[in-house]
C-alpha atoms as a PDB file:
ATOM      1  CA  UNK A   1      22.234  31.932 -44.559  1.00  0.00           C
ATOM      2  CA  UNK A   2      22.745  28.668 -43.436  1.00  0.00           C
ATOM      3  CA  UNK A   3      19.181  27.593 -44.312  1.00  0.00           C
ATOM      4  CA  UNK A   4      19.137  29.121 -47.804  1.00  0.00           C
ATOM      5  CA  UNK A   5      22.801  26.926 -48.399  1.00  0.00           C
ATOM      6  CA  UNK A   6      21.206  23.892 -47.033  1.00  0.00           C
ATOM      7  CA  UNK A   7      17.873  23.780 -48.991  1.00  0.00           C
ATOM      8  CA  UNK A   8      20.418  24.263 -52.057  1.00  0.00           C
ATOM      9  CA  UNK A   9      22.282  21.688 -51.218  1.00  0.00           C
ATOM     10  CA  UNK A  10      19.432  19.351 -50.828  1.00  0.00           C
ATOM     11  CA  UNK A  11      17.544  20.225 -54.155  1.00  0.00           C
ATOM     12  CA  UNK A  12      20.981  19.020 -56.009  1.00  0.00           C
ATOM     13  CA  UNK A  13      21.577  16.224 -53.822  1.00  0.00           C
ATOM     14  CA  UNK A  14      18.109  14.887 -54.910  1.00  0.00           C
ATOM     15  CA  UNK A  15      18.731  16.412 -58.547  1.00  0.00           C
ATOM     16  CA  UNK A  16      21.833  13.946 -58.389  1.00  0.00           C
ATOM     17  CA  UNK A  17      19.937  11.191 -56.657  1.00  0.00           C
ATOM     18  CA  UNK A  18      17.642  11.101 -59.695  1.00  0.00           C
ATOM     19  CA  UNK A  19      20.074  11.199 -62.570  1.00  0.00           C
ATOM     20  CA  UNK A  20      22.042   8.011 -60.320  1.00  0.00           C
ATOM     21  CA  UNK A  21      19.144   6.070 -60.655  1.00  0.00           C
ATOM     22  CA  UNK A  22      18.456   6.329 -64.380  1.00  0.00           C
ATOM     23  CA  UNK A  23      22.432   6.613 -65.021  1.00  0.00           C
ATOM     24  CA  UNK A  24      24.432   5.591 -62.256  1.00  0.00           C
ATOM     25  CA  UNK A  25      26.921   3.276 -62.186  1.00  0.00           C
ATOM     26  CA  UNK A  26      24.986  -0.274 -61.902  1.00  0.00           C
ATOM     27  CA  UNK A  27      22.506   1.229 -64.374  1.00  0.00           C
ATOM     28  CA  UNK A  28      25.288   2.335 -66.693  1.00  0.00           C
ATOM     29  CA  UNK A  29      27.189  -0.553 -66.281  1.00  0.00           C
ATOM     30  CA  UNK A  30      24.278  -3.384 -66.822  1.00  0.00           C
ATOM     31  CA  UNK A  31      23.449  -1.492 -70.187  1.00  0.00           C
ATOM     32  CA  UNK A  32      27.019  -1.741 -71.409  1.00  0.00           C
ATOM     33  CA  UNK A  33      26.826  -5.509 -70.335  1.00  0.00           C
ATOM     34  CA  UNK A  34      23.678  -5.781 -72.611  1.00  0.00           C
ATOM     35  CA  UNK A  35      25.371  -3.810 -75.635  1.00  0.00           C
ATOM     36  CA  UNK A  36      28.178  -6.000 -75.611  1.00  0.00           C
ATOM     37  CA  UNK A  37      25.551  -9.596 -74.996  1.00  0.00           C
ATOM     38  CA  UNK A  38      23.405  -8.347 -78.038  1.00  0.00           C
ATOM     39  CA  UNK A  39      27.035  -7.390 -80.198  1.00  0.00           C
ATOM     40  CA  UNK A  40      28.496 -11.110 -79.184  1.00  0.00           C
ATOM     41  CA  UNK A  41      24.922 -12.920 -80.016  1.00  0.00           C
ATOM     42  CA  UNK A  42      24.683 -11.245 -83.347  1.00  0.00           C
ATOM     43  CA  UNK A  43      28.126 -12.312 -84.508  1.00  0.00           C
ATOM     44  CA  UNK A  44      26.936 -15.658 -83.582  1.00  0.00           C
ATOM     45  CA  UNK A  45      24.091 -15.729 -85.396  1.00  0.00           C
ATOM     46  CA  UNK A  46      25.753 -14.689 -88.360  1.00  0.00           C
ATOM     47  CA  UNK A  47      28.386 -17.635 -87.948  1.00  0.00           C
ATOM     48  CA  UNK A  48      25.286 -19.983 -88.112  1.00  0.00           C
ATOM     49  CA  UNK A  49      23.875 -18.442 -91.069  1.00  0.00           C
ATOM     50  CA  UNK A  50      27.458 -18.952 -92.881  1.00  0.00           C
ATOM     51  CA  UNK A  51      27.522 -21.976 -91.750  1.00  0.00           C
ATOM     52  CA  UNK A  52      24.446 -23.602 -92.832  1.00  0.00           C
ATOM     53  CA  UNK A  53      25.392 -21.848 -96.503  1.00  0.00           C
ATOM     54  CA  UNK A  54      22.806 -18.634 -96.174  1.00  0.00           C
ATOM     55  CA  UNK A  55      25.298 -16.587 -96.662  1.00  0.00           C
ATOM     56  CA  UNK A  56      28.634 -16.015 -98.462  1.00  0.00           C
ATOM     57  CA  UNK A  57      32.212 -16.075 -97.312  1.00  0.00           C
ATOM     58  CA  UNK A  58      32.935 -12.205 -97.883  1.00  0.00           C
ATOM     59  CA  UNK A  59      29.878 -10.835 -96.784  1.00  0.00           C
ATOM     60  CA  UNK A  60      30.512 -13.467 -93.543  1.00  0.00           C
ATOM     61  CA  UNK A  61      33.770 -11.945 -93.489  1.00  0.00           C
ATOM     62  CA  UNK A  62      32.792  -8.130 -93.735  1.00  0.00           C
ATOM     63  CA  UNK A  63      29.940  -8.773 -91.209  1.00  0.00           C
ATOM     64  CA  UNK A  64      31.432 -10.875 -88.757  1.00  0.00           C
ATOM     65  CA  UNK A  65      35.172  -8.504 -88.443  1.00  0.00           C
ATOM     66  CA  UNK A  66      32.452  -5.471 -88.223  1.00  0.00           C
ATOM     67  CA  UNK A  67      30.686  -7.174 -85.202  1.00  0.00           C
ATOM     68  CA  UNK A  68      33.367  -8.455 -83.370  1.00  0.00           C
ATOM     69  CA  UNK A  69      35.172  -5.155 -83.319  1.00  0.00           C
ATOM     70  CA  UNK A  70      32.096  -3.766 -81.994  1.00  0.00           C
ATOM     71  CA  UNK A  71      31.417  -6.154 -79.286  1.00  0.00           C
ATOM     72  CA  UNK A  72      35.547  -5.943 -78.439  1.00  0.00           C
ATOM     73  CA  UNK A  73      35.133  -1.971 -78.485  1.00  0.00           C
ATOM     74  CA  UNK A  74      32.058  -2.116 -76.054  1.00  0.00           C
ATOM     75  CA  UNK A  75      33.842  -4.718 -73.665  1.00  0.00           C
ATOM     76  CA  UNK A  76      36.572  -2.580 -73.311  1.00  0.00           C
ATOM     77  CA  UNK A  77      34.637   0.269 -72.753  1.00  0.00           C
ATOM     78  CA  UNK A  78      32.306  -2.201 -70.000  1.00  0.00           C
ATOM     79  CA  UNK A  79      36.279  -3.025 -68.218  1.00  0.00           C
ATOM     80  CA  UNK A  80      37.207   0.560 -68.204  1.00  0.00           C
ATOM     81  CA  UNK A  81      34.019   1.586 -66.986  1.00  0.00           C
ATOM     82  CA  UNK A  82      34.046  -1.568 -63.935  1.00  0.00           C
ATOM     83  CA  UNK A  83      38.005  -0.019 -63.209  1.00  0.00           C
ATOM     84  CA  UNK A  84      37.010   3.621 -62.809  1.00  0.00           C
ATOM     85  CA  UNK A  85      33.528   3.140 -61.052  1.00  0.00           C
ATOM     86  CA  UNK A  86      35.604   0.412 -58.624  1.00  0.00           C
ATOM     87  CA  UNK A  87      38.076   2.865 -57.536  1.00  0.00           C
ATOM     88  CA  UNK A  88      36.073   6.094 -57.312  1.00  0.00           C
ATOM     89  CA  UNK A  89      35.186   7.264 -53.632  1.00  0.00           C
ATOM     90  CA  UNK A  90      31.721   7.257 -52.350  1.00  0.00           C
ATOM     91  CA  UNK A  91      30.883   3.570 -53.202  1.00  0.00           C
ATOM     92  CA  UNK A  92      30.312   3.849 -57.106  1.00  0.00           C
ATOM     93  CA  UNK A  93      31.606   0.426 -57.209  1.00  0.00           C
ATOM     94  CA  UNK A  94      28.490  -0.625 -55.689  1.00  0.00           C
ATOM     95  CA  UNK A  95      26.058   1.308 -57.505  1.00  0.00           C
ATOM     96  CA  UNK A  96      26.446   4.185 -54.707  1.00  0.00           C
ATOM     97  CA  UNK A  97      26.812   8.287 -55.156  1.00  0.00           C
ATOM     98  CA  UNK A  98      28.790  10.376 -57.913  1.00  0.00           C
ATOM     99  CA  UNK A  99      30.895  11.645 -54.970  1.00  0.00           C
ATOM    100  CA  UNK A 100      30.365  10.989 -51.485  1.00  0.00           C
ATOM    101  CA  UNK A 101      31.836  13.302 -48.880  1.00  0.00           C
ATOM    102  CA  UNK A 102      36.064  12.630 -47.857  1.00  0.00           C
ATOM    103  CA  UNK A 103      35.594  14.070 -44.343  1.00  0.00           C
ATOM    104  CA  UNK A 104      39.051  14.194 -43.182  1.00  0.00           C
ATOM    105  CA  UNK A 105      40.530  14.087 -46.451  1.00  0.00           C
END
């Protein structure tokens, strides 16, 4: 019994070990960073355009409150994300496990 339980336990400890690496917390966390870089660049850009006259002050407008409530939405979601995986147990903080064993606990 013990060795059917344990070769479970190992085929979903590498199942999670596999979806950590493509979505784990510094994975997860570095494409949210990226999101929010690309959403902060593009508002930017569009700033220079209006500024050198390409384009006009309402579509500026339109454009630039659409991007910046996108990059504020994905930083927020980046901070909430940094809080949670921080504080979870078993090192997600650092990138680690979804879980991590709380002998004792």
């Amino acid at each position: 019994e013990y060795t059917v339980i344990k070769s479970r336990f190992d085929a979903l400890n590498a199942r999670q070990e596999r979806v950590l690496s493509t979505m784990g917390g510094v994975v997860w966390r570095e494409k949210l960073e990226e999101a929010v870089s690309a959403a902060d660049s593009a508002s930017s850009g569009l700033a220079s355009d209006f500024m050198s006259g390409d384009i006009a002050l309402e579509q500026f407008v339109n454009q630039h409150l659409e991007l910046r409530m996108q990059h504020h939405g994905l930083d927020l979601k980046r901070q909430a994300a940094e809080a949670l995986l921080a504080n979870m147990p078993g090192g997600l903080g650092s990138g680690g496990g979804a879980g991590g064993s709380r002998v004792g606990a």
